[in-house]
Protein backbone atom coordinates (compact mmCIF):
# COMPACT_ATOMS: atom_id res chain seq x y z
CA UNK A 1 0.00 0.00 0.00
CA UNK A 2 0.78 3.37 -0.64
CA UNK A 3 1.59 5.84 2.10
CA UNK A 4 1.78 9.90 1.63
CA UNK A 5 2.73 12.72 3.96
CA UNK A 6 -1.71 13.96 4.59
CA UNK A 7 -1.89 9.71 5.35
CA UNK A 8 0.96 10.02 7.36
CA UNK A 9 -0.20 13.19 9.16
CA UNK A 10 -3.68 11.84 9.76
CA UNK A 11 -2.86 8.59 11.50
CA UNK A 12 -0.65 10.91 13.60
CA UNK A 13 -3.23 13.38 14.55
CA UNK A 14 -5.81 9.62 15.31
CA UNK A 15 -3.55 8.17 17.88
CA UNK A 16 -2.50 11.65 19.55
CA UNK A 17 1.20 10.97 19.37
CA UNK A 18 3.44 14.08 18.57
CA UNK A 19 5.35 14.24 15.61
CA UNK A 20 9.07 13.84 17.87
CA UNK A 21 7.36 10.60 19.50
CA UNK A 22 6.40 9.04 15.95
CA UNK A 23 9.79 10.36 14.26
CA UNK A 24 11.62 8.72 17.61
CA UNK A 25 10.09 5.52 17.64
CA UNK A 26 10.50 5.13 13.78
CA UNK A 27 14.24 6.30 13.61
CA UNK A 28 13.59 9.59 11.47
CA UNK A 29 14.29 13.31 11.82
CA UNK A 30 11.40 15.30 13.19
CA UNK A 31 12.35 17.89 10.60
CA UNK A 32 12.55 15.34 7.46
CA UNK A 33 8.97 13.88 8.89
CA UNK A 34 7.23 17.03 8.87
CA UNK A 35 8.22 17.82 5.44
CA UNK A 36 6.66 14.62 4.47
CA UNK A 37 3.52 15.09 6.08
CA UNK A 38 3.50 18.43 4.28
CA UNK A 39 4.21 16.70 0.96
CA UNK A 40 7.40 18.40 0.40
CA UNK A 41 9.57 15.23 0.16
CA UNK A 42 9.47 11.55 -0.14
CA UNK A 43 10.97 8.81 2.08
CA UNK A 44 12.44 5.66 0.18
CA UNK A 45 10.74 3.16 1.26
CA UNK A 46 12.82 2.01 4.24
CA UNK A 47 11.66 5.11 5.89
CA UNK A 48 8.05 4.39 5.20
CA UNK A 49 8.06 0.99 6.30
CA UNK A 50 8.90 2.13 10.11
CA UNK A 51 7.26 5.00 9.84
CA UNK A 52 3.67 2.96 9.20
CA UNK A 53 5.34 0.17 12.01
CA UNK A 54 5.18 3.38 14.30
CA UNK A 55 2.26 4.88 13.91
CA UNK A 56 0.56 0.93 13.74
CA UNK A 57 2.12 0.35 17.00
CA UNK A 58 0.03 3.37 18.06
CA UNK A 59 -3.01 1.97 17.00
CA UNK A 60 -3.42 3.14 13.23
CA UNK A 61 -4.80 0.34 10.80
CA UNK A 62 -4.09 1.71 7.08
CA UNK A 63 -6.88 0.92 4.88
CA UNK A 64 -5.80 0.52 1.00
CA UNK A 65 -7.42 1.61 -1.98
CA UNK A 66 -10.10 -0.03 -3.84
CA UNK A 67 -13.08 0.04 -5.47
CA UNK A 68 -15.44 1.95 -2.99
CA UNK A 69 -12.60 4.84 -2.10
CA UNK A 70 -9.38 5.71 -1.90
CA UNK A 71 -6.72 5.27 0.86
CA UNK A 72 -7.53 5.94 4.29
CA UNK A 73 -6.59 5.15 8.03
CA UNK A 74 -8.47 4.48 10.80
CA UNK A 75 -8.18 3.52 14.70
CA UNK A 76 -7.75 0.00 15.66
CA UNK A 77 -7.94 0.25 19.04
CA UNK A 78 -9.12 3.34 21.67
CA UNK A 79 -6.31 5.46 23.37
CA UNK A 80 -7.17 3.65 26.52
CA UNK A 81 -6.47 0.53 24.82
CA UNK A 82 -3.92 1.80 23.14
CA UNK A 83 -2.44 3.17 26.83
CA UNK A 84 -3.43 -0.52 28.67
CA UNK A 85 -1.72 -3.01 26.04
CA UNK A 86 1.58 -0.94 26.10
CA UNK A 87 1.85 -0.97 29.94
CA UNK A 88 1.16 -4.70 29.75
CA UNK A 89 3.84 -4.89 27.38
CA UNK A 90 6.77 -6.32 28.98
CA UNK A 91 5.40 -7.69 32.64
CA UNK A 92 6.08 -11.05 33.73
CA UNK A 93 9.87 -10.85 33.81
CA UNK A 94 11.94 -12.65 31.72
CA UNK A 95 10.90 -15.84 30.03
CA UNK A 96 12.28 -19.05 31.81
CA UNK A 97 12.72 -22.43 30.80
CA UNK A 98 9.94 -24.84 32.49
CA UNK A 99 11.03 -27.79 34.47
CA UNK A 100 7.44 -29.13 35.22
């Protein structure tokens, strides 16, 4: 699927993450992302593969084009879900091997 700089922008602006977090988490420059979302440049498509792995991991489900619209995004899960599974992320400790 596709991805341009209003797509880009949009999913940001569903799951309420600031364009430092998103640029952070997918390894860009904050600078470099904003001129995408503003359609002033193009990432190769390195950068756009962690940039959608960022903003999915933020709840953003990419919906590709076909015949009854174009491209669009939407929210897969609530901010409080969104908030809950990435606390739970991680508990537990370490994995271990078991001896039962």
């Amino acid at each position: 699927m596709n991805m341009n700089g209003p797509l880009a922008r949009a999913a940001r602006a569903l799951i309420q993450w600031p364009r430092s977090h998103v640029a952070k988490i997918a390894g860009l420059e904050e600078e470099a992302l904003a001129q995408f979302e503003a359609g002033a440049s193009v990432f190769a498509a390195s950068d756009l593969t962690r940039l959608r792995d960022a903003l999915e991991r933020g709840g953003a489900v990419f919906i590709g084009e076909d015949n009854s619209g174009g491209l669009g995004v939407r929210l897969k899960f609530n901010a409080k879900d969104v908030r809950a599974i990435n606390r739970m992320e991680g508990e537990g400790g370490p994995v271990g091997t078991d001896d039962v």
